[in-house]
N, C-alpha and C. Protein backbone atom coordinates (compact mmCIF):
# COMPACT_ATOMS: atom_id res chain seq x y z
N UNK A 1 -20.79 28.19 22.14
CA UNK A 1 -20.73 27.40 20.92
C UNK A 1 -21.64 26.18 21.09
N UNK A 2 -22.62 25.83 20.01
CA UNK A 2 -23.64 24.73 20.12
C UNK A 2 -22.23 23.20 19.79
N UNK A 3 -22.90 22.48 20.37
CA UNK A 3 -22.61 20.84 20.20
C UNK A 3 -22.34 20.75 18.59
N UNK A 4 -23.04 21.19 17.73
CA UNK A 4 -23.48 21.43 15.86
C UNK A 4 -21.97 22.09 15.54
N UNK A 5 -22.02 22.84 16.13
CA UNK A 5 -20.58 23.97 15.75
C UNK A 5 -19.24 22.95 16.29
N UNK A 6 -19.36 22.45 17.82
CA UNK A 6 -18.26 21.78 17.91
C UNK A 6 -18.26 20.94 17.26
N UNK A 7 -19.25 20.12 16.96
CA UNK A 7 -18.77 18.74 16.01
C UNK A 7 -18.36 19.11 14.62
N UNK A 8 -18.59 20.11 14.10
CA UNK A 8 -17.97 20.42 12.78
C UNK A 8 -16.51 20.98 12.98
N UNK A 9 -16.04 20.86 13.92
CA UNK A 9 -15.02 21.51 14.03
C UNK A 9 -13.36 19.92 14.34
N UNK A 10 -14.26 19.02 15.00
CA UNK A 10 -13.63 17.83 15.45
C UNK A 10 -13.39 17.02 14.42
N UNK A 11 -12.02 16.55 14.65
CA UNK A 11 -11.21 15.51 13.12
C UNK A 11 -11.67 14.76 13.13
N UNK A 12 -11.82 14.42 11.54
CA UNK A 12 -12.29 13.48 10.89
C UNK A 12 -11.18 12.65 10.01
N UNK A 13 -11.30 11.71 9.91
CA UNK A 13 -10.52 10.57 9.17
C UNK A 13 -11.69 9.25 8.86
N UNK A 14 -12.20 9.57 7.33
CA UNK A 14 -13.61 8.70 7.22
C UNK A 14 -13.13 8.22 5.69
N UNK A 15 -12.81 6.55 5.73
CA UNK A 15 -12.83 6.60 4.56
C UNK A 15 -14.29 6.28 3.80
N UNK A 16 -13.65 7.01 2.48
CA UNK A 16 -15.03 7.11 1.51
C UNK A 16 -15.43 5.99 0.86
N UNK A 17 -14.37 5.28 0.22
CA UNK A 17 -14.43 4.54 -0.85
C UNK A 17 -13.21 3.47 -0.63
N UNK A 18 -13.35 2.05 -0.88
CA UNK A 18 -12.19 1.38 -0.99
C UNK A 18 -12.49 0.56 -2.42
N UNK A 19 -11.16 0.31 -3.35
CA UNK A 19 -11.43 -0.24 -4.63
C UNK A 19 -10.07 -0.82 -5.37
N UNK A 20 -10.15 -1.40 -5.89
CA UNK A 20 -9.10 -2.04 -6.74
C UNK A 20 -8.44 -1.57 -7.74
N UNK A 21 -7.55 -0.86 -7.63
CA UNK A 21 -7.57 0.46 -8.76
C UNK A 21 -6.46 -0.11 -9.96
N UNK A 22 -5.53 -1.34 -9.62
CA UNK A 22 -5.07 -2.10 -10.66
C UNK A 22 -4.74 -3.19 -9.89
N UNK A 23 -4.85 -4.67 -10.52
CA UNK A 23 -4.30 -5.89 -10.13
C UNK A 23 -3.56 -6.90 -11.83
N UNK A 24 -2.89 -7.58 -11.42
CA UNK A 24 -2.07 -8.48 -12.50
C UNK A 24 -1.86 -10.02 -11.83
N UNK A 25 -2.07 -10.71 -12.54
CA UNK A 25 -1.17 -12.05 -11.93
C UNK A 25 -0.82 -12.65 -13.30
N UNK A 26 0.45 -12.76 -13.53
CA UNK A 26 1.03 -13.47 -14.23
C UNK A 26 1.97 -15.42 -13.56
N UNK A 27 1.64 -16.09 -14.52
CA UNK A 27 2.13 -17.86 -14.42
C UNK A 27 3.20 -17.66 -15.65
N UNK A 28 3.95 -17.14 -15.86
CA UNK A 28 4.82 -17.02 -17.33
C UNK A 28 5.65 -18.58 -17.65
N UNK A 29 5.83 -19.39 -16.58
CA UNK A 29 6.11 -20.56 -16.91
C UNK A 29 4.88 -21.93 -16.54
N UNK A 30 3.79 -21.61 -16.49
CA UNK A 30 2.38 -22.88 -17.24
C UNK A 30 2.63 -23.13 -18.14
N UNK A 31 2.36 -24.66 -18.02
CA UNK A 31 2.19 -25.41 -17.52
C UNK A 31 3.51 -26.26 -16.72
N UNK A 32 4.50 -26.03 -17.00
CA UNK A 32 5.53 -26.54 -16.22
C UNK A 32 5.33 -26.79 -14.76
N UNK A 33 5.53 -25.67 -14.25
CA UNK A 33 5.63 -25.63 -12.80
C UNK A 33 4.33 -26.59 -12.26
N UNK A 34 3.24 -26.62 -13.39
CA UNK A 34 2.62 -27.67 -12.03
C UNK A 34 2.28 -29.51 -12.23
N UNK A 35 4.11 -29.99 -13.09
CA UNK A 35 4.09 -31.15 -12.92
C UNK A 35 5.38 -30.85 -12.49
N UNK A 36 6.44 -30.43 -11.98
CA UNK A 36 7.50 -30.25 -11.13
C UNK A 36 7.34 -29.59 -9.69
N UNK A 37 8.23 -30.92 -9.25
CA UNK A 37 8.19 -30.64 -7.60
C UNK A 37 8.62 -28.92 -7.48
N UNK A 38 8.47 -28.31 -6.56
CA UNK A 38 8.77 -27.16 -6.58
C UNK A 38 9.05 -26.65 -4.97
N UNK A 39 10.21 -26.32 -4.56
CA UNK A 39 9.57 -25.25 -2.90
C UNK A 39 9.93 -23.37 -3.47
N UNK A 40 9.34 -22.87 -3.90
CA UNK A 40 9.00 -21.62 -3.83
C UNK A 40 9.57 -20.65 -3.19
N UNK A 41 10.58 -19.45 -3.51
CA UNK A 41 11.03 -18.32 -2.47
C UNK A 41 9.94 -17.46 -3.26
N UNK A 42 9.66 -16.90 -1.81
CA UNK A 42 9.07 -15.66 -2.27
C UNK A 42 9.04 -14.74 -1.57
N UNK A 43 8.83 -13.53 -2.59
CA UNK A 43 9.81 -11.92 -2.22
C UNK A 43 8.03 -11.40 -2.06
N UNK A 44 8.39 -9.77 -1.36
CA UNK A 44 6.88 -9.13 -1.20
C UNK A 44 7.47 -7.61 -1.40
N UNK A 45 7.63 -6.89 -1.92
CA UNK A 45 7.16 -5.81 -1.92
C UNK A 45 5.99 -5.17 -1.41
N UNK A 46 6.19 -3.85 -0.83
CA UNK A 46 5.11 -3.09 -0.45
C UNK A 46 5.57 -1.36 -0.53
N UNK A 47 4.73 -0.58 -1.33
CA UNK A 47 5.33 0.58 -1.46
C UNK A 47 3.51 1.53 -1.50
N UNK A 48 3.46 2.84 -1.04
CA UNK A 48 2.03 3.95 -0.93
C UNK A 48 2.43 4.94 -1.31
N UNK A 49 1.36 5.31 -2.05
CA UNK A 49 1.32 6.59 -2.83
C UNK A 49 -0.22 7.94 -2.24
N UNK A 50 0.06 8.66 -1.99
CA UNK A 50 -0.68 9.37 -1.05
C UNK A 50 -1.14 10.93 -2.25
N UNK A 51 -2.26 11.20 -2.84
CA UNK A 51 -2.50 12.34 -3.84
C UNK A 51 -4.18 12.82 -3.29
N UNK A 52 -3.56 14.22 -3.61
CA UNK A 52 -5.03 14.89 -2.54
C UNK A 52 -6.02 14.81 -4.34
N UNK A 53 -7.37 14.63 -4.02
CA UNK A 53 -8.10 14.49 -4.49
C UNK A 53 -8.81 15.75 -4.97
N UNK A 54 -8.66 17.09 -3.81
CA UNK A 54 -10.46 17.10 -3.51
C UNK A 54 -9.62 17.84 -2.14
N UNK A 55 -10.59 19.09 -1.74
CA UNK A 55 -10.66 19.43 -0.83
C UNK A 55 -10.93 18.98 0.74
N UNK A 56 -9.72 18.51 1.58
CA UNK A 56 -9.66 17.26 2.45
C UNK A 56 -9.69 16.01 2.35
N UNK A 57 -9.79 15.68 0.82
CA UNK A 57 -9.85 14.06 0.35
C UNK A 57 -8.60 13.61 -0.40
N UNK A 58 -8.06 12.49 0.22
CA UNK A 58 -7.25 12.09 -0.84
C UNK A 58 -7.07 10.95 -0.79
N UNK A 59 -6.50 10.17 -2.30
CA UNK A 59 -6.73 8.68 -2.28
C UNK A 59 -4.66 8.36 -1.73
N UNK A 60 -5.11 7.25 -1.29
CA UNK A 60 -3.72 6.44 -0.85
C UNK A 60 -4.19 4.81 -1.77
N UNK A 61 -2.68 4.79 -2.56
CA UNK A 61 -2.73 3.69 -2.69
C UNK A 61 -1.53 2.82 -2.79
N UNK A 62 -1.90 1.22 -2.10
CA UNK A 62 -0.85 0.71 -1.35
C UNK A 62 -0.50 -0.13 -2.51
N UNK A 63 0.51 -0.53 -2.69
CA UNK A 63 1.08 -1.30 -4.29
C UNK A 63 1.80 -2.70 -3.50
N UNK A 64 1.09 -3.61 -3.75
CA UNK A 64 1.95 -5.26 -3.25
C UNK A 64 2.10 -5.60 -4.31
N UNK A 65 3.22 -6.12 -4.50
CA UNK A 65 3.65 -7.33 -5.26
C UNK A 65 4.29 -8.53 -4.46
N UNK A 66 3.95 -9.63 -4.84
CA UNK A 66 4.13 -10.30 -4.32
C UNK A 66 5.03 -11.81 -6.13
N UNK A 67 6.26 -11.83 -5.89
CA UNK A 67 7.09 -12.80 -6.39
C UNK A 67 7.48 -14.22 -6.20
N UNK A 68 6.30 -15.40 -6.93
CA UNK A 68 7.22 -16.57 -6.64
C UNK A 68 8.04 -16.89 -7.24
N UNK A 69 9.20 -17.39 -6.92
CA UNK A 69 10.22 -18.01 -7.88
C UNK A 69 11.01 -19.37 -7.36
N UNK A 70 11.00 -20.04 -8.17
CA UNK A 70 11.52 -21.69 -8.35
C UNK A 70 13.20 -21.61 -8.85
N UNK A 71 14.40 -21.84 -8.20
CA UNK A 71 15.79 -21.28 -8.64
C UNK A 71 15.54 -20.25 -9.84
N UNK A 72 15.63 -20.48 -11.38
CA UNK A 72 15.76 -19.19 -12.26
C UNK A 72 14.28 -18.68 -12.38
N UNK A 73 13.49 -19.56 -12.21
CA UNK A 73 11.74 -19.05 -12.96
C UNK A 73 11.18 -18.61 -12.01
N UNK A 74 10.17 -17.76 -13.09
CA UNK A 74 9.19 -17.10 -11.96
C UNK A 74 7.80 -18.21 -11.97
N UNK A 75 7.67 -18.60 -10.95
CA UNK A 75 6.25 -19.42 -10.64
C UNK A 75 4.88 -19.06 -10.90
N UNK A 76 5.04 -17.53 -10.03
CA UNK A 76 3.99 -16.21 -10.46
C UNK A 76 4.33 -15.47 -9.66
N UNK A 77 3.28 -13.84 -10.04
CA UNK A 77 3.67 -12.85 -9.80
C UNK A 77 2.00 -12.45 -9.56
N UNK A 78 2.21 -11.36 -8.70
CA UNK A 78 1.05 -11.14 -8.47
C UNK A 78 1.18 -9.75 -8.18
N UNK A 79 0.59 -8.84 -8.66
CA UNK A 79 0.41 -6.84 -8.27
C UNK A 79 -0.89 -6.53 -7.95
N UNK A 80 -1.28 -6.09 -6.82
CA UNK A 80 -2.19 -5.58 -6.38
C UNK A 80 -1.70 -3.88 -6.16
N UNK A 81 -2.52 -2.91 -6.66
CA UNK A 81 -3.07 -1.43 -6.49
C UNK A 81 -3.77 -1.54 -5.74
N UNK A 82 -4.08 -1.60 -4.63
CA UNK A 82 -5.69 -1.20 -4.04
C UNK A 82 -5.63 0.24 -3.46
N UNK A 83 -6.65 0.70 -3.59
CA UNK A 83 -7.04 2.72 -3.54
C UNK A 83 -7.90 2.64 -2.50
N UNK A 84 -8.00 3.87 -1.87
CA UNK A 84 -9.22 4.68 -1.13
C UNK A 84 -9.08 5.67 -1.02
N UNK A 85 -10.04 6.44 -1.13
CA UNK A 85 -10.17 8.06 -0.94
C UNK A 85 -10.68 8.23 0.66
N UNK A 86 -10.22 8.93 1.03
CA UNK A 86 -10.13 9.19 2.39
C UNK A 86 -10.09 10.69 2.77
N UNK A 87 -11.60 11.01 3.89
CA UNK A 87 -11.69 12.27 4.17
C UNK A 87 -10.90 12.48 5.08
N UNK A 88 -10.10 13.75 5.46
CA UNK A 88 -8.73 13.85 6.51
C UNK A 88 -9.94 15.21 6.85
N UNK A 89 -10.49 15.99 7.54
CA UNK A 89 -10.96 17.29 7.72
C UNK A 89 -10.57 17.43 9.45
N UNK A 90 -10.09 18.97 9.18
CA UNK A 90 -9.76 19.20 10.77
C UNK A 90 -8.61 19.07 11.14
N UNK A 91 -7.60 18.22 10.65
CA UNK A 91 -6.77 17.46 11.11
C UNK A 91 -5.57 18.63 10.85
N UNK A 92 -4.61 18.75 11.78
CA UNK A 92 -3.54 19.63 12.08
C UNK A 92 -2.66 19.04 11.12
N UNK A 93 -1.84 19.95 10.47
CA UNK A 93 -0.84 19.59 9.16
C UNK A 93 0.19 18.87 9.26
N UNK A 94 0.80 18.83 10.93
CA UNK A 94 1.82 17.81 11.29
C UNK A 94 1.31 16.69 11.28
N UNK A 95 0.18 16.11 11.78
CA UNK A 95 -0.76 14.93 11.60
C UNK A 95 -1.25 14.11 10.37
N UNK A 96 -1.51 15.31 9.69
CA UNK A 96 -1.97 14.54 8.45
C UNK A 96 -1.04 13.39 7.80
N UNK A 97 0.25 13.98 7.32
CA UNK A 97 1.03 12.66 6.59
C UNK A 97 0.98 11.56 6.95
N UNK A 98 1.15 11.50 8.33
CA UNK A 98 1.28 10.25 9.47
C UNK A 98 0.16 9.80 9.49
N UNK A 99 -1.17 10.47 9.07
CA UNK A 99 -2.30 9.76 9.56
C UNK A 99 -2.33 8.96 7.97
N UNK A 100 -2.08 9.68 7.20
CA UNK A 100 -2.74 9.13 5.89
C UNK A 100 -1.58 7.76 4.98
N UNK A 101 -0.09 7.97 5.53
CA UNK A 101 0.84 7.33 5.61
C UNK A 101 0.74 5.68 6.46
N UNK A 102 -0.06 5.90 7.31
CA UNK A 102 -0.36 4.89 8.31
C UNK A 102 -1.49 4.25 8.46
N UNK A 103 -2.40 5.39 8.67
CA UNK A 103 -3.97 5.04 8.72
C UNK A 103 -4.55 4.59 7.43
N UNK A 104 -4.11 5.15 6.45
CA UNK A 104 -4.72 4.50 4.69
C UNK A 104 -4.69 3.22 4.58
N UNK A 105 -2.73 2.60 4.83
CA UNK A 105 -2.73 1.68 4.04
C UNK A 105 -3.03 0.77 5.41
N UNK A 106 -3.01 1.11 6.46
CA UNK A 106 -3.49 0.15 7.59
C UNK A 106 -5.37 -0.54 7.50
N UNK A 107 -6.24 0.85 6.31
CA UNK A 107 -6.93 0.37 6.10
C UNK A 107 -7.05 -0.31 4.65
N UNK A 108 -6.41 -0.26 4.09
CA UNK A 108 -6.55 -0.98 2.86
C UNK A 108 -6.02 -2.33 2.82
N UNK A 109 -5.04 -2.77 4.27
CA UNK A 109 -4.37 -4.32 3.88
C UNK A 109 -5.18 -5.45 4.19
N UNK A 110 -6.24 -5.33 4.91
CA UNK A 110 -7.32 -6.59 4.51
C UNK A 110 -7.86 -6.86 3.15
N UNK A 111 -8.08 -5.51 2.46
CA UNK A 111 -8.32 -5.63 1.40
C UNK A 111 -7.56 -6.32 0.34
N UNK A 112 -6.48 -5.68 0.12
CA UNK A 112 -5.40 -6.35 -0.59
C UNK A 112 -4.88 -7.69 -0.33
N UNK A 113 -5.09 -8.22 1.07
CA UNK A 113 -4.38 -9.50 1.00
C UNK A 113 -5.87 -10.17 1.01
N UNK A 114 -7.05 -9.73 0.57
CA UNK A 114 -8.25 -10.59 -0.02
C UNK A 114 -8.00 -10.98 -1.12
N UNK A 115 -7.80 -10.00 -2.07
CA UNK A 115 -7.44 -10.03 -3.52
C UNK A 115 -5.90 -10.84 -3.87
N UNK A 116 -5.29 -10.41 -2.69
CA UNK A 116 -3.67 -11.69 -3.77
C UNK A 116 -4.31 -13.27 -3.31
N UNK A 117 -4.78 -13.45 -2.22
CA UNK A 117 -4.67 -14.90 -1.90
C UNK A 117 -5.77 -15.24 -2.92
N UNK A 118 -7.09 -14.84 -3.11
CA UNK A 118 -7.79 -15.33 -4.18
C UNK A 118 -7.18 -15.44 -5.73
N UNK A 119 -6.52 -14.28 -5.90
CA UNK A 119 -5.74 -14.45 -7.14
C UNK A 119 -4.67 -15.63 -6.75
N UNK A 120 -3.87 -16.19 -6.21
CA UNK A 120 -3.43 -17.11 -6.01
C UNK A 120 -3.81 -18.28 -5.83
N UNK A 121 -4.93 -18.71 -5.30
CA UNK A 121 -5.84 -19.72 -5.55
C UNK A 121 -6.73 -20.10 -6.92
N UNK A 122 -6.55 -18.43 -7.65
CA UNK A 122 -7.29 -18.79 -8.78
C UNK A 122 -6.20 -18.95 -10.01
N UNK A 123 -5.58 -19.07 -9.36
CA UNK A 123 -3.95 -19.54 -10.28
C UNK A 123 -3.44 -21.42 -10.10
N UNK A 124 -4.72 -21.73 -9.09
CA UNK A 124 -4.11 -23.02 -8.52
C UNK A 124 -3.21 -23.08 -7.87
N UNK A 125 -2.85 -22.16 -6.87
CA UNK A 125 -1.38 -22.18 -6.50
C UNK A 125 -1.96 -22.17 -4.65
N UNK A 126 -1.03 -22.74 -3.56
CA UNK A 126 -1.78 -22.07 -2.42
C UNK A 126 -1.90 -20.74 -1.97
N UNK A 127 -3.14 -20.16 -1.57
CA UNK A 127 -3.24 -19.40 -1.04
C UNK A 127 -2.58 -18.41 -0.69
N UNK A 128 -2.17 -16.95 -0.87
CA UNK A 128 -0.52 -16.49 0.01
C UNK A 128 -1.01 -15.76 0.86
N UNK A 129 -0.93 -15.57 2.11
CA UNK A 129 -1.45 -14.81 3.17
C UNK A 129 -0.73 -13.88 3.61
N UNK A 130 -0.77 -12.49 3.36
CA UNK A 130 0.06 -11.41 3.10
C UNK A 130 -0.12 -11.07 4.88
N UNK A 131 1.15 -11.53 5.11
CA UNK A 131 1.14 -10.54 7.02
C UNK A 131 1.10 -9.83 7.75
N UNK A 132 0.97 -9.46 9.10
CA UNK A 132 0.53 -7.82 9.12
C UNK A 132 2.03 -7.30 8.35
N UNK A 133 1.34 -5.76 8.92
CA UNK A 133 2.55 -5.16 8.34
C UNK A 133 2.77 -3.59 9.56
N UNK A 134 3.65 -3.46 9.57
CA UNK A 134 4.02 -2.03 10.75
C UNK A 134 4.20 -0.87 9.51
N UNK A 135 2.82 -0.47 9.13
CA UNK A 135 2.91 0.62 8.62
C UNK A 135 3.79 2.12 9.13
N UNK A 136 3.97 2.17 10.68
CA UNK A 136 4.08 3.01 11.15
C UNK A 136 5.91 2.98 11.26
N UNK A 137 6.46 1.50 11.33
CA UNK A 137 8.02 2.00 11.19
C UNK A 137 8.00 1.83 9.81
N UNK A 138 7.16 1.67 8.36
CA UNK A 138 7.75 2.12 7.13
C UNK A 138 7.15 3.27 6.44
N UNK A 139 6.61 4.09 7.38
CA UNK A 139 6.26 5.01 7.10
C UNK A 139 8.11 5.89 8.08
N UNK A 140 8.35 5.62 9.15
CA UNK A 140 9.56 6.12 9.57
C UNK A 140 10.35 5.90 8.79
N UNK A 141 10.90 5.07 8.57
CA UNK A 141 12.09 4.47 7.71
C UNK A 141 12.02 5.40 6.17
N UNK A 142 10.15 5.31 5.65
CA UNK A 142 10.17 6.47 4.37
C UNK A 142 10.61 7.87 4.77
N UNK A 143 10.46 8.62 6.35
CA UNK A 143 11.04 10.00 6.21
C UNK A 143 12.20 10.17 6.80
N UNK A 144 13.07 9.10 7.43
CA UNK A 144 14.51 9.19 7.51
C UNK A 144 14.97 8.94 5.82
N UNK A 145 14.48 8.90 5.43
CA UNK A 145 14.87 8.03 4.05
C UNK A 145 15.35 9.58 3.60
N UNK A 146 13.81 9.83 3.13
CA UNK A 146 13.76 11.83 2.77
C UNK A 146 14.66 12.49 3.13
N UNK A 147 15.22 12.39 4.46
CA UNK A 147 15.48 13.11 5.67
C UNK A 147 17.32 13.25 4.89
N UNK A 148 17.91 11.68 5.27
CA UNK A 148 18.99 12.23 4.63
C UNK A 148 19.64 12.34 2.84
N UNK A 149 18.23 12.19 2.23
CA UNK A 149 18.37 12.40 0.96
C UNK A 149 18.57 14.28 0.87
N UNK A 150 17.90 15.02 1.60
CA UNK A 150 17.59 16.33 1.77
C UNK A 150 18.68 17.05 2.06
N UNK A 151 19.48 16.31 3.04
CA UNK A 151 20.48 16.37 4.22
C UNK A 151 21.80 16.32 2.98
N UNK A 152 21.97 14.92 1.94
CA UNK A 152 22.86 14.78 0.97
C UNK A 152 23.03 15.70 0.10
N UNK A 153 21.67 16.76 -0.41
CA UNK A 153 21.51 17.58 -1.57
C UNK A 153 22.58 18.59 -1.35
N UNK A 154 23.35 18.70 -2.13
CA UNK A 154 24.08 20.63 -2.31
C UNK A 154 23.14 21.58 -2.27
N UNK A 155 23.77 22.68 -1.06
CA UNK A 155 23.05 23.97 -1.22
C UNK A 155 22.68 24.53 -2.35
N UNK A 156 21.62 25.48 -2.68
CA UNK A 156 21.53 26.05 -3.85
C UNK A 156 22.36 26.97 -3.61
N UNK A 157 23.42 27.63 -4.36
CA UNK A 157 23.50 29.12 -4.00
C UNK A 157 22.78 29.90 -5.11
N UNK A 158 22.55 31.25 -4.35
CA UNK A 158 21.90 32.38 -5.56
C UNK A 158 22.97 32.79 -6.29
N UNK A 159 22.59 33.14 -7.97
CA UNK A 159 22.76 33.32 -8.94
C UNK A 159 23.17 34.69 -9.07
């Protein structure tokens, strides 16, 4: 077998494309909040959505929201979509979920926490610096999740 043949044969994980596939920031209480003192809780969501594209391609996309709130009001809100299509080729079928579960949004979170902290600065607000994140135990935690949802279901019986 030529070097040509083996390398077409060796996994690939290349992303194609990275992009902004929806963002929002809402201030629903401006001008208030920025002549009142304020200290801020804020909540983060993070949830991925994984859809084959394309023969070995598929886009993952990681969904942040990120919630300020002042006791009842919301301060702002901020939703980032960010997408990439991502070539998986080669890659053994037990591998794939985990790679694309992990490896996607592990590459998409620089991206996304580019886009909230600028949207947050362009709100006048400081900066929010979205932290790492252990894709790999919420990617676990998503298939124990599965696991005993599957586990809860009633048998089918036949008809």
């Amino acid at each position: 077998m030529t070097e040509e043949q083996q390398a077409g044969n060796e996994p690939q994980f290349l992303i194609q494309r990275i992009y902004t596939k929806d963002l929002s920031f809402e201030s629903p209480n401006a001008p208030q909040v920025f002549v009142e003192n304020w200290t801020p809780e804020v909540n983060v969501g993070l949830k991925t959505n994984i859809t084959p594209v394309g023969e070995d391609t598929y886009e993952v996309v990681l969904t942040v929201t990120v919630e300020a709130r002042h006791e009842e009001h919301t301060v702002y809100m901020v939703e980032v979509h960010q997408g990439g299509i991502f070539l998986a080729r080669n890659i053994p079928e037990e591998q794939l979920q985990p790679l694309l579960g992990i490896g996607g949004p592990n590459a998409l979170l620089p991206y996304v926490r580019e886009v909230i902290s600028d949207l947050t600065t362009r709100g006048t607000f400081p900066p929010f610096i979205l932290q790492p994140v252990n894709f790999e135990a919420m990617y676990a935690q998503q298939m124990a999740q599965q696991q005993d949802t599957a586990e809860g279901q009633p048998e089918q019986q036949p008809h």
